[in-house]
C-alpha atoms as a PDB file:
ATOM      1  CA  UNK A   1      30.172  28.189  36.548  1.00  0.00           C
ATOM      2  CA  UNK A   2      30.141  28.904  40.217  1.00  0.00           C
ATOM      3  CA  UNK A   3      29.013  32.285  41.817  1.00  0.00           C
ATOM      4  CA  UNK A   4      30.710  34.109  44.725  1.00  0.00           C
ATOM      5  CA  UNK A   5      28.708  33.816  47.470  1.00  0.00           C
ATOM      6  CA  UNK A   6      28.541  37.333  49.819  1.00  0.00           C
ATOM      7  CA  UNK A   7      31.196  36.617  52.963  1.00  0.00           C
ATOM      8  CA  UNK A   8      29.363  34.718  55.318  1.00  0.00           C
ATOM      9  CA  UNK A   9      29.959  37.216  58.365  1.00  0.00           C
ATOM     10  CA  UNK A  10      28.174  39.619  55.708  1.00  0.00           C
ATOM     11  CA  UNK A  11      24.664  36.789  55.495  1.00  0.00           C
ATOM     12  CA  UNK A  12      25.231  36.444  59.849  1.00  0.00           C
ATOM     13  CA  UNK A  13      24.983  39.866  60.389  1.00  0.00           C
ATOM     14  CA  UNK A  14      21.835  40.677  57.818  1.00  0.00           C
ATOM     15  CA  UNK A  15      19.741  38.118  58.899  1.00  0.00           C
ATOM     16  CA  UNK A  16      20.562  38.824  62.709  1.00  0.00           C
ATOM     17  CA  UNK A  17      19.370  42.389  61.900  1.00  0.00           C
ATOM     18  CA  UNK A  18      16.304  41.239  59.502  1.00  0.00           C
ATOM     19  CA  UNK A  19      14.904  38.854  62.079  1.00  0.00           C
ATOM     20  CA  UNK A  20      15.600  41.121  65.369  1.00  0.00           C
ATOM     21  CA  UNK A  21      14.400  44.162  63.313  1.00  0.00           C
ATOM     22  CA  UNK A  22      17.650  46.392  65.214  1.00  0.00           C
ATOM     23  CA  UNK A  23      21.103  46.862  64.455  1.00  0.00           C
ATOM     24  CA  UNK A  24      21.953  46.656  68.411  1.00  0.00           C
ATOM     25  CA  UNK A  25      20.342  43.869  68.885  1.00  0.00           C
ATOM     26  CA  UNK A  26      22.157  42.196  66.288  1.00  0.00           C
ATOM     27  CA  UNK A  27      25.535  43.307  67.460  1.00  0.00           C
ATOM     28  CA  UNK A  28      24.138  42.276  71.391  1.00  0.00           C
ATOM     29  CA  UNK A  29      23.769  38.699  69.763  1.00  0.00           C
ATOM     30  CA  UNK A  30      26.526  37.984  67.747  1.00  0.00           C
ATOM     31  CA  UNK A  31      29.051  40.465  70.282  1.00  0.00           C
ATOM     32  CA  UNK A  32      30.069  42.731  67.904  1.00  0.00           C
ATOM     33  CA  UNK A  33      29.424  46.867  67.494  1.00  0.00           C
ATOM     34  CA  UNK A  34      26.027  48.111  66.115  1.00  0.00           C
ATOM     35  CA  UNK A  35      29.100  49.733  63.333  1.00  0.00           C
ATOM     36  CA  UNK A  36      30.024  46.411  62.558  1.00  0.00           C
ATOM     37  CA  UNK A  37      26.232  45.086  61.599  1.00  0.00           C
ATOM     38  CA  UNK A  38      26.096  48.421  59.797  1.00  0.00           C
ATOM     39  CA  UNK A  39      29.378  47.969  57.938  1.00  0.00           C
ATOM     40  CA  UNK A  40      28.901  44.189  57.260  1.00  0.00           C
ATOM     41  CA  UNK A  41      25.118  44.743  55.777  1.00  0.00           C
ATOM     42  CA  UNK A  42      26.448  47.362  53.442  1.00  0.00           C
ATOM     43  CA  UNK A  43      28.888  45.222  52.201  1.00  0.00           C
ATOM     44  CA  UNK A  44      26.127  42.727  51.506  1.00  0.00           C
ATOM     45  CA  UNK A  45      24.124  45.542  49.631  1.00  0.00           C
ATOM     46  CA  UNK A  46      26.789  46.206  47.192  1.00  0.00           C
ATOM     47  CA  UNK A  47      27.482  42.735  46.881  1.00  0.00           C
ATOM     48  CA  UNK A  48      23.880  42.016  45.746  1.00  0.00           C
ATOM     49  CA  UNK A  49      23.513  45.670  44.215  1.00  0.00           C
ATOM     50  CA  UNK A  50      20.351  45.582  45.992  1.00  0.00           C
ATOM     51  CA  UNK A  51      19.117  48.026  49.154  1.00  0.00           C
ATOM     52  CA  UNK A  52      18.462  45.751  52.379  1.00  0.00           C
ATOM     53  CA  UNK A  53      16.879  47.780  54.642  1.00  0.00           C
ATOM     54  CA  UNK A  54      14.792  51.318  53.925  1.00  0.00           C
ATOM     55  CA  UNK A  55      14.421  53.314  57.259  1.00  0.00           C
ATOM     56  CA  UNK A  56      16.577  55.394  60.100  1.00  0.00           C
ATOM     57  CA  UNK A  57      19.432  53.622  61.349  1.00  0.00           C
ATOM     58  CA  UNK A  58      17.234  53.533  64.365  1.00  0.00           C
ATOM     59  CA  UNK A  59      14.271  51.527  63.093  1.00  0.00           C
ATOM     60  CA  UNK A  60      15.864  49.981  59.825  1.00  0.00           C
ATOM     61  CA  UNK A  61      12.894  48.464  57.672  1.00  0.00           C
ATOM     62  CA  UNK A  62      13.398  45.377  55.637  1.00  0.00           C
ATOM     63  CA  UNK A  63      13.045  46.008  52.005  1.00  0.00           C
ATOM     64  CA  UNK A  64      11.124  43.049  49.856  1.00  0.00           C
ATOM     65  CA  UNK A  65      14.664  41.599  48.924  1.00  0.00           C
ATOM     66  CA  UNK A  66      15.152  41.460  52.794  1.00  0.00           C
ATOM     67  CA  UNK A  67      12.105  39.735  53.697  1.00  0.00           C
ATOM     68  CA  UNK A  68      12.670  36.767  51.070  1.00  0.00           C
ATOM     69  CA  UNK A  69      16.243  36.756  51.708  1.00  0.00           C
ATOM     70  CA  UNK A  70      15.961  36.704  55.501  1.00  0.00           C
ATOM     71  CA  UNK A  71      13.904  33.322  56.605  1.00  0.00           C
ATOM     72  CA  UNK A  72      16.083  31.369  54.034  1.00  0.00           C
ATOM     73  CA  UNK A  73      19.256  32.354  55.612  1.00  0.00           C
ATOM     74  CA  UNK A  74      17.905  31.759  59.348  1.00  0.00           C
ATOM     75  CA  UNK A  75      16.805  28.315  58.144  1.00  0.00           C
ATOM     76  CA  UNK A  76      20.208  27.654  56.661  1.00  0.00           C
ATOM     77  CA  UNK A  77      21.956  28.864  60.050  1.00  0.00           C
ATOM     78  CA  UNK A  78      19.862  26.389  61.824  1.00  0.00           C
ATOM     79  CA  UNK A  79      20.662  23.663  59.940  1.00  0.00           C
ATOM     80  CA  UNK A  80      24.341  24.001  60.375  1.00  0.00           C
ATOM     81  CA  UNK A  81      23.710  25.100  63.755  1.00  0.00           C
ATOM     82  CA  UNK A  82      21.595  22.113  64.322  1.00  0.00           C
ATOM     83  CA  UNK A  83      24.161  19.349  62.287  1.00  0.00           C
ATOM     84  CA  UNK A  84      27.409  20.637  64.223  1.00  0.00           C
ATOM     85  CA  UNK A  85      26.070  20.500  67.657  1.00  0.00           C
ATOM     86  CA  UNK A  86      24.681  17.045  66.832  1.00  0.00           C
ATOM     87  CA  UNK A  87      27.791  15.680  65.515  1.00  0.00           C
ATOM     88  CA  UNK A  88      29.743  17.044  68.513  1.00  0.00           C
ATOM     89  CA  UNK A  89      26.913  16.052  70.811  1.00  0.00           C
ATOM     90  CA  UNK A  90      26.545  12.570  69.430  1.00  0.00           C
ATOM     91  CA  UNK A  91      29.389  10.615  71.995  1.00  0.00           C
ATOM     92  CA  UNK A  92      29.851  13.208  74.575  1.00  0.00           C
ATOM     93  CA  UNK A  93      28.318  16.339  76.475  1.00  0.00           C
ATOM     94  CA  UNK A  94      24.870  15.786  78.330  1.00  0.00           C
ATOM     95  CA  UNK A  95      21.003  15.114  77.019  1.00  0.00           C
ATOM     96  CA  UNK A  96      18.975  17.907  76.645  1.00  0.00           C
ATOM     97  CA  UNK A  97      15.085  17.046  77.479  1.00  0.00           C
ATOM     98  CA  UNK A  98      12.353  19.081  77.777  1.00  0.00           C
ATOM     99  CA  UNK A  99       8.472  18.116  78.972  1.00  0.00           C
ATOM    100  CA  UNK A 100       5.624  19.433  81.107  1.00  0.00           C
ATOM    101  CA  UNK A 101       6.998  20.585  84.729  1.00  0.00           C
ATOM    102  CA  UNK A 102       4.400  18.464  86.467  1.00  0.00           C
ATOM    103  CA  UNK A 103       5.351  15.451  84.306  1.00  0.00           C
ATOM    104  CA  UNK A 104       8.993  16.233  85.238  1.00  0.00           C
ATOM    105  CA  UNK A 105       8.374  15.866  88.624  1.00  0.00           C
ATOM    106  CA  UNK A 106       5.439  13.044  89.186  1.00  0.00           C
ATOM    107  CA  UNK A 107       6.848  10.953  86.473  1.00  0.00           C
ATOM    108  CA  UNK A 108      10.347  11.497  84.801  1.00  0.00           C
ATOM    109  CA  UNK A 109      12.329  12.164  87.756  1.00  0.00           C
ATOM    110  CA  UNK A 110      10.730   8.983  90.368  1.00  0.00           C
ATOM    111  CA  UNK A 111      12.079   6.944  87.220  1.00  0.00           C
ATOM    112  CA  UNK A 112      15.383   8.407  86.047  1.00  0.00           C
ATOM    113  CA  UNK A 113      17.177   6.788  88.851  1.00  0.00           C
ATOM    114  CA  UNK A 114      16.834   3.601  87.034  1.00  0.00           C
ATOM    115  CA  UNK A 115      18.625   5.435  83.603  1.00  0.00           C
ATOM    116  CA  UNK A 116      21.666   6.666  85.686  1.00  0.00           C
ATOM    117  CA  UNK A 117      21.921   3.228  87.210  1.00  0.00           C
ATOM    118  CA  UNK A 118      21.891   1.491  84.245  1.00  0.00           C
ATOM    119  CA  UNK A 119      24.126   4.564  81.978  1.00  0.00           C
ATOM    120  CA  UNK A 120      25.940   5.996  84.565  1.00  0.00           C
ATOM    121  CA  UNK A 121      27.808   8.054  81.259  1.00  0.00           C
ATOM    122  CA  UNK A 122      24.872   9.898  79.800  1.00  0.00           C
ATOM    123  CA  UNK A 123      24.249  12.753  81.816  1.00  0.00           C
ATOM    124  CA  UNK A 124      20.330  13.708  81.078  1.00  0.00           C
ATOM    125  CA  UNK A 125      19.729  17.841  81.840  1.00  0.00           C
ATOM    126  CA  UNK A 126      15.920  18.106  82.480  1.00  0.00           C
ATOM    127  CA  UNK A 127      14.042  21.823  81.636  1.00  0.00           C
ATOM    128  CA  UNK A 128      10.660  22.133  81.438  1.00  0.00           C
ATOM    129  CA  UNK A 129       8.213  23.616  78.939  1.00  0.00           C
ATOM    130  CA  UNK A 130       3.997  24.020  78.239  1.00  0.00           C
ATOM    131  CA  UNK A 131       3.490  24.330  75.057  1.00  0.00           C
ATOM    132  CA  UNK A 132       6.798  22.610  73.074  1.00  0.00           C
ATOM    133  CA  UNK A 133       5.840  21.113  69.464  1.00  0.00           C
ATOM    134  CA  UNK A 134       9.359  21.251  67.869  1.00  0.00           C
ATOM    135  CA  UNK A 135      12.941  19.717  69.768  1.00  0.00           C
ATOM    136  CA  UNK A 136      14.614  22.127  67.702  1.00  0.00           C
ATOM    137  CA  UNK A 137      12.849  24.808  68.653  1.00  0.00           C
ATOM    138  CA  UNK A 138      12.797  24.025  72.617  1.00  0.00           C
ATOM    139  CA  UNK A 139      16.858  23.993  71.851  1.00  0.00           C
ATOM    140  CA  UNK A 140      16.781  20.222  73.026  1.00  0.00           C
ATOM    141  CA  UNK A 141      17.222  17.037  71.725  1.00  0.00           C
ATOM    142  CA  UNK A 142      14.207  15.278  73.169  1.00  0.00           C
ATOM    143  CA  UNK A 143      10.782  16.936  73.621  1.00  0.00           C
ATOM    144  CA  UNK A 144       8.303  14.693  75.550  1.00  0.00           C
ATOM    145  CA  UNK A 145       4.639  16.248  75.104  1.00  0.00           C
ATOM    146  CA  UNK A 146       1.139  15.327  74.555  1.00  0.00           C
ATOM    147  CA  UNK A 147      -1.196  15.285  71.257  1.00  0.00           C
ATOM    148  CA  UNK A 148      -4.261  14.451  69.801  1.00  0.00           C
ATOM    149  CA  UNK A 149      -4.627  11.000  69.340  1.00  0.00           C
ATOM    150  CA  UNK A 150      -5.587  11.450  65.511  1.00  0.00           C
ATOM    151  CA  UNK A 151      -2.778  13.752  64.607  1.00  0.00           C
ATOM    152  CA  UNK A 152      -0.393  12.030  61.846  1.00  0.00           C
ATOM    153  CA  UNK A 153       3.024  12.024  63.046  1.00  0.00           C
ATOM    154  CA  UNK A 154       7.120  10.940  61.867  1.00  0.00           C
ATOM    155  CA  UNK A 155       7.431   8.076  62.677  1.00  0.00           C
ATOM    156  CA  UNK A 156      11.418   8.648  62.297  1.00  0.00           C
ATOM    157  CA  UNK A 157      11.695  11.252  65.116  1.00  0.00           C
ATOM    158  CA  UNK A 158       8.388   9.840  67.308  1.00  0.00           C
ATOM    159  CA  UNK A 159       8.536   7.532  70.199  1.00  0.00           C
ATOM    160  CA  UNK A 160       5.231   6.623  70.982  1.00  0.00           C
ATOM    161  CA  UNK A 161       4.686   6.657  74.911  1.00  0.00           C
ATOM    162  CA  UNK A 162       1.310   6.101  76.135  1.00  0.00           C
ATOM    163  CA  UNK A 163      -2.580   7.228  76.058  1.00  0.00           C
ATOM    164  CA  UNK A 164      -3.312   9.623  78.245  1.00  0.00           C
ATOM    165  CA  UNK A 165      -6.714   7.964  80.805  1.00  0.00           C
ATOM    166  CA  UNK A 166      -8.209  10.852  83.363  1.00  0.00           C
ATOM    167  CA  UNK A 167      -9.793  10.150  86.081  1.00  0.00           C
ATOM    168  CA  UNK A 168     -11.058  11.868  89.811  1.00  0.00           C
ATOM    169  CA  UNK A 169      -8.925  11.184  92.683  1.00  0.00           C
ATOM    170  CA  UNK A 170      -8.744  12.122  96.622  1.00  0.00           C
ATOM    171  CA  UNK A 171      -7.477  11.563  99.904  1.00  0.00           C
ATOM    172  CA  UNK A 172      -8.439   8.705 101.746  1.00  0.00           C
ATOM    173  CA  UNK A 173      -9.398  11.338 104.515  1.00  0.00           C
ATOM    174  CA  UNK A 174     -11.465  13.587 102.287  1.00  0.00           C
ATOM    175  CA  UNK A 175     -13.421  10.134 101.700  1.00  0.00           C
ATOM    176  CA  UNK A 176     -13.510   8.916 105.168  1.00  0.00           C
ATOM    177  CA  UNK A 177     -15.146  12.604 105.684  1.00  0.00           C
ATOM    178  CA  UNK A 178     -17.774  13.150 103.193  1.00  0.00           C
ATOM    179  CA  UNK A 179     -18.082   9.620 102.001  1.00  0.00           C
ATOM    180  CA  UNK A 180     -16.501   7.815  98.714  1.00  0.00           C
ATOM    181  CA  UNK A 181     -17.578   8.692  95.771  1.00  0.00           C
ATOM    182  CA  UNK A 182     -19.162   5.339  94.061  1.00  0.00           C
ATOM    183  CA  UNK A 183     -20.749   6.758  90.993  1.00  0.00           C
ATOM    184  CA  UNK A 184     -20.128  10.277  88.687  1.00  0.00           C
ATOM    185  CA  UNK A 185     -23.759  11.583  90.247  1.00  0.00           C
ATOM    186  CA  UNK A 186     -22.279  11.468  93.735  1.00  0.00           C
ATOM    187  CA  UNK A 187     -19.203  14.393  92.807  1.00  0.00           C
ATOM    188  CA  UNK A 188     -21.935  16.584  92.849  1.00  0.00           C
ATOM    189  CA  UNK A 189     -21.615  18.865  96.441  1.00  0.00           C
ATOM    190  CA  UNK A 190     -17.985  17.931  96.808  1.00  0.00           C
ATOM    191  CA  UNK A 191     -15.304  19.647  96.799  1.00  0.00           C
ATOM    192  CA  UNK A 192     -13.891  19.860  92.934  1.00  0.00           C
ATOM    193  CA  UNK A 193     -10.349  21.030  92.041  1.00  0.00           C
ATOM    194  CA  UNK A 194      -9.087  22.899  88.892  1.00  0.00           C
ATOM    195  CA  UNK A 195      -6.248  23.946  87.214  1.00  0.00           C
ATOM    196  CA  UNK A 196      -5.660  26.746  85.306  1.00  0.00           C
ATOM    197  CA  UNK A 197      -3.751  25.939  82.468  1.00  0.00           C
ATOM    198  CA  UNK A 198      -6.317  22.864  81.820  1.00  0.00           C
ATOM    199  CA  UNK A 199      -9.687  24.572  82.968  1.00  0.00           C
ATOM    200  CA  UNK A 200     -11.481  21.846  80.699  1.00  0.00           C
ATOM    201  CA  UNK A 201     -10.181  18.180  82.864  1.00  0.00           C
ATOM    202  CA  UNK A 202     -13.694  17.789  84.533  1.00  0.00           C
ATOM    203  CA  UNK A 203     -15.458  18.319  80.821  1.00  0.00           C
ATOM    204  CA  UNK A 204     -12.835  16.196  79.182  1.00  0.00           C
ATOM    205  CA  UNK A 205     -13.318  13.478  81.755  1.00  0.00           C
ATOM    206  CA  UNK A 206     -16.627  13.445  81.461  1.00  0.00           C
ATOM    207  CA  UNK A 207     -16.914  12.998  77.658  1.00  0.00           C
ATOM    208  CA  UNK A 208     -14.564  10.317  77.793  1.00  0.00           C
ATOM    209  CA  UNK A 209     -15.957   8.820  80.636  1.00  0.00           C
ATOM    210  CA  UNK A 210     -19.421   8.598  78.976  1.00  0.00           C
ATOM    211  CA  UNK A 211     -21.217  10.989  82.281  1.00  0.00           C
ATOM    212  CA  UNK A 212     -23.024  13.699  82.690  1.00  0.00           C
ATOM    213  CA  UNK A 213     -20.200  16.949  83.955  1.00  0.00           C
ATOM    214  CA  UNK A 214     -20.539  17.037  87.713  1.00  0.00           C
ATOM    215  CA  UNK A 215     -22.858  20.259  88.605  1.00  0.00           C
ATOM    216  CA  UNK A 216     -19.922  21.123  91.138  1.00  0.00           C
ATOM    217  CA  UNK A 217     -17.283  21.289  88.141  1.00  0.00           C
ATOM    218  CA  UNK A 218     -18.907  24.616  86.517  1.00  0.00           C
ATOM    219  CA  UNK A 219     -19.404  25.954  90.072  1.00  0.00           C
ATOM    220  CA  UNK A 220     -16.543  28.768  91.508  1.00  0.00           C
ATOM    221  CA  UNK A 221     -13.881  26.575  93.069  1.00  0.00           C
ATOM    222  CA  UNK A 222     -10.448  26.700  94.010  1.00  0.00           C
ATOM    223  CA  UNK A 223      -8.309  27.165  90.677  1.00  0.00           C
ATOM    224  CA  UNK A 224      -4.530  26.163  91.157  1.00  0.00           C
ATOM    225  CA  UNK A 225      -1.745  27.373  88.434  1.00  0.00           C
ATOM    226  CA  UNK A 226      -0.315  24.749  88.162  1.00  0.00           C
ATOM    227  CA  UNK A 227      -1.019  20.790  88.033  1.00  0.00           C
ATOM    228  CA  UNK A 228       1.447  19.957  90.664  1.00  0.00           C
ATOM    229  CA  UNK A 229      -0.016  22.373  93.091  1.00  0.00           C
ATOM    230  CA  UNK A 230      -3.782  20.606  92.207  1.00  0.00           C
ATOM    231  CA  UNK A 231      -2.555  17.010  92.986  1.00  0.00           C
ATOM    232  CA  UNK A 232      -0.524  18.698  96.314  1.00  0.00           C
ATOM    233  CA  UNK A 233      -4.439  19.654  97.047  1.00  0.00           C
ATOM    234  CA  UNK A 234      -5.846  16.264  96.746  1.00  0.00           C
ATOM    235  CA  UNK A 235      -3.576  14.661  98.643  1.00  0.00           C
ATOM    236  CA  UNK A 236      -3.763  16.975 101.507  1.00  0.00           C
ATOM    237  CA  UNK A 237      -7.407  16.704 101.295  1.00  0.00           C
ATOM    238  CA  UNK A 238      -8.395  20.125  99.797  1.00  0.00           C
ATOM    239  CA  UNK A 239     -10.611  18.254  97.698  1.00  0.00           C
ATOM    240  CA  UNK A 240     -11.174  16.005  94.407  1.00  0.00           C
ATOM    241  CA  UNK A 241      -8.908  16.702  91.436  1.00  0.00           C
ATOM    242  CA  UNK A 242      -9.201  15.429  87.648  1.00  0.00           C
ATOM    243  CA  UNK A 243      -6.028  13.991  86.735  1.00  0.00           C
ATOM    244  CA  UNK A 244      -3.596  11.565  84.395  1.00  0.00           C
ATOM    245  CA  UNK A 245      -3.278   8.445  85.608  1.00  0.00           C
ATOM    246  CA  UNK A 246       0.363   8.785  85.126  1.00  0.00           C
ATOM    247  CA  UNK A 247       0.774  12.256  87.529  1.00  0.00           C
ATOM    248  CA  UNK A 248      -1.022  10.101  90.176  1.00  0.00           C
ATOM    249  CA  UNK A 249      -0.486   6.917  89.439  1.00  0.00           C
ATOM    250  CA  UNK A 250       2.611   6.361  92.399  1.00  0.00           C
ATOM    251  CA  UNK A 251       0.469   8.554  94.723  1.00  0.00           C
ATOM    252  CA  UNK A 252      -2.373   5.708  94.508  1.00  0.00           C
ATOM    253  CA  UNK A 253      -0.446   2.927  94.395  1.00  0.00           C
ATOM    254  CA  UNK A 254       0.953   4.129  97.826  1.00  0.00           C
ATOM    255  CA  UNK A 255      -2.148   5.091  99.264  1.00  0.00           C
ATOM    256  CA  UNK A 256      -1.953   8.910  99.301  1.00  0.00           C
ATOM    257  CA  UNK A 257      -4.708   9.109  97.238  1.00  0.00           C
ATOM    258  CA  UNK A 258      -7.919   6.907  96.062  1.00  0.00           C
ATOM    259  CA  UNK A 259      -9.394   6.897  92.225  1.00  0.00           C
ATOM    260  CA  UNK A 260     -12.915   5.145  93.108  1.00  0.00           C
ATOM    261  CA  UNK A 261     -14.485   6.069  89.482  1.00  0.00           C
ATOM    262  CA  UNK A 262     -11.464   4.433  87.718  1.00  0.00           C
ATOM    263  CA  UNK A 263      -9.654   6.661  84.433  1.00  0.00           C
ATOM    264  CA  UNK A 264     -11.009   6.862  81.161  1.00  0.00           C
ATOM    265  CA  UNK A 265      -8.675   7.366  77.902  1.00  0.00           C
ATOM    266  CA  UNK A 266      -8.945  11.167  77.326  1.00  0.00           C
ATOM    267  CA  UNK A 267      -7.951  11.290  73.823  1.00  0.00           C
ATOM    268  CA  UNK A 268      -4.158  12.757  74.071  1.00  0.00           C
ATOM    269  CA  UNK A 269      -1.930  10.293  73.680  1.00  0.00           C
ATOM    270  CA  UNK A 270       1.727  11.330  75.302  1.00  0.00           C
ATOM    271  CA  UNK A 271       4.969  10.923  72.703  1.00  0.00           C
ATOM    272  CA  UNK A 272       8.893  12.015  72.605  1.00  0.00           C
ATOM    273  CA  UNK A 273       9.738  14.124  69.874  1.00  0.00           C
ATOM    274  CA  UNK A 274      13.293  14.153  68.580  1.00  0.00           C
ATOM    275  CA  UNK A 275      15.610  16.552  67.629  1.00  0.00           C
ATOM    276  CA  UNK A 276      16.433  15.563  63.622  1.00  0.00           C
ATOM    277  CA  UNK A 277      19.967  15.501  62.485  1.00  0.00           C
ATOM    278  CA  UNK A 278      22.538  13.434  62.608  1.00  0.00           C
ATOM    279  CA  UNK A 279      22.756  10.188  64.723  1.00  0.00           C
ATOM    280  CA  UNK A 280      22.667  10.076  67.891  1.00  0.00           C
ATOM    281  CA  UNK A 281      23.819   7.157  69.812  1.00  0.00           C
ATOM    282  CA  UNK A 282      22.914   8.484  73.503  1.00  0.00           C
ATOM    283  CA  UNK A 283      20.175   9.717  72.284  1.00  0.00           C
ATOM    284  CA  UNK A 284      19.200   5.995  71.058  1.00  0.00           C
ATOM    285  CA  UNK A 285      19.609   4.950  74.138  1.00  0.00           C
ATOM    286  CA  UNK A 286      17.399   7.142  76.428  1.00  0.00           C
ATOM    287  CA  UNK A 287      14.914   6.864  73.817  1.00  0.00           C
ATOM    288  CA  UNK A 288      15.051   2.942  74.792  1.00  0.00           C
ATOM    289  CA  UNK A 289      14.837   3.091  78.200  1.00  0.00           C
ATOM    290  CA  UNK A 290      12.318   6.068  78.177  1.00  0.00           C
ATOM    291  CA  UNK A 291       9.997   3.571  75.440  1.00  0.00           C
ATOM    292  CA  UNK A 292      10.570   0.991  78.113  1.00  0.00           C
ATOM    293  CA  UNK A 293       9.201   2.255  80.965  1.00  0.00           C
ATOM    294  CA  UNK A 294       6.076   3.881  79.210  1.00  0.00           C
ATOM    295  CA  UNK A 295       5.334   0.276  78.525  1.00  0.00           C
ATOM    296  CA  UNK A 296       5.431  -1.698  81.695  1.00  0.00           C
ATOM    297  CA  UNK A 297       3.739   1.200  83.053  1.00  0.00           C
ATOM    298  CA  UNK A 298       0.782  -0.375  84.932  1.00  0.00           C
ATOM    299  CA  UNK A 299      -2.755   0.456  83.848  1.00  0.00           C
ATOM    300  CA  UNK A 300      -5.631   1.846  85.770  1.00  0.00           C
ATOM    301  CA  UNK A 301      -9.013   0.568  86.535  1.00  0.00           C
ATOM    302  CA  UNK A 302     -10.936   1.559  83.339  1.00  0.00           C
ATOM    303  CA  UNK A 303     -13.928   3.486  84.392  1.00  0.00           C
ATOM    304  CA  UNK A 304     -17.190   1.630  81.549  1.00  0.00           C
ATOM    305  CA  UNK A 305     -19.142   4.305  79.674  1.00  0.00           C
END
């Protein structure tokens, strides 16, 4: 014997109110009036014969039967959520992928012009994130990010990309001024970079590297936000910057800037995460290309421990 399930605009607006913890904000989210959420949750209550929420209508608290009932409804939601807009996204509507901005721009983006040549259908919208772990969460259906090397993984939603490899860089005219670095000991009195959100590159490069940290690396030195606005340094000769092989690896090839020391395999290896659900045909198809070009990416000089 079946049993009647509460309405379902009754279970949207509860677990609207549960997770946002208001009755407005509810009603801002699914466009309806903070009466409605009130009317709709007391029709779940007598439905369950259980009380919801204890409180003022104000600052409603969840009760005990709210907080079990509440994460297994949002998980529901986003399941349907998740299945309908990947069955209507499957064969039409645009790719949603989200990575690091500085990968966006030094990497993605030089090599995209190839995708729209070749699938001049599959629109690709690019948005950028720093600290995604989840494509469902991001609201996309590819995440591209970086992990620890060791960390077990799906392979059903992971597209192995490449190993991240660090390594010092500068401008040519940095070098021509206070000579080319031939050996980690001679970074020490030059002019080190850093980034903010990765204030550990020099000490990461020089464990991997097998080297002794540069003396000039724990010293006060100019600190840029972001990574694109580091690399922007070294190639306008501000001074020597840690970085991927892959941020730089167009900027060297080209001669803006010089890695003398070689790159060393830092221990994050970079991956696409997928959105799970349904299939996905454009979706298989970036994921093709994208595995492509990770591998004919051309290696660096490999600095020897």
């Amino acid at each position: 014997m079946k049993h009647r399930l509460p309405p379902l605009a009754a279970l949207r607006a509860f677990e609207a109110a549960a997770r946002l913890g208001r009755m407005t904000a509810a009603a801002e989210e699914l466009s309806v009036s903070p009466g409605a959420i009130s009317r709709q949750v007391r029709q779940l209550e007598d439905h369950l014969g259980l009380a919801l929420f204890d409180g003022t209508k104000a600052r409603p608290t969840p009760t005990a039967a709210a907080r079990t009932l509440q994460p297994v409804l949002t998980h529901a939601f986003q399941q349907i959520e998740d299945t309908v807009r990947a069955l209507g996204d499957a064969h039409h509507g645009p790719l949603d992928v989200a990575c690091f901005s500085t990968f966006t721009v030094k990497w993605l983006i030089p090599r995209l012009f190839d995708f729209h040549a070749q699938h001049p259908g599959i629109e690709v919208r690019l948005r950028t994130t720093d600290t995604g772990t989840d494509a469902a969460r991001e609201g996309c259906d590819l995440l591209i990010t970086a992990e620890d090397a060791g960390m077990p993984r799906d392979s059903a939603t992971t597209l192995p990309l490449f190993a991240e490899r660090l390594g010092p860089v500068l401008a040519p005219a940095l070098a021509a001024r206070t000579g080319m670095p031939r050996t980690p000991a001679d970074l020490d009195g030059q002019p080190l970079l850093h980034t903010r959100s990765r204030r550990n590159a020099w000490a990461m490069w020089a464990a991997s590297a097998g080297t002794a940290l540069p003396a000039a690396a724990t010293a006060q030195g100019p600190v840029y936000e972001h990574y694109y606005f580091t690399l922007e340094a070294a190639v306008r000769g501000l001074g020597i910057a840690v970085a991927p092989w892959h941020l730089v690896m167009d900027d060297v090839q080209a001669g803006r800037l010089v890695a003398p020391l070689g790159f060393a395999v830092s221990g994050y290896d970079y991956l696409a995460l997928r959105r799970t659900g349904a299939a996905h045909p454009r979706l298989d198809v970036f994921c093709a290309w994208l595995g492509a070009q990770a591998h004919t990416m051309a290696l660096p000089f490999t600095m020897q421990a």
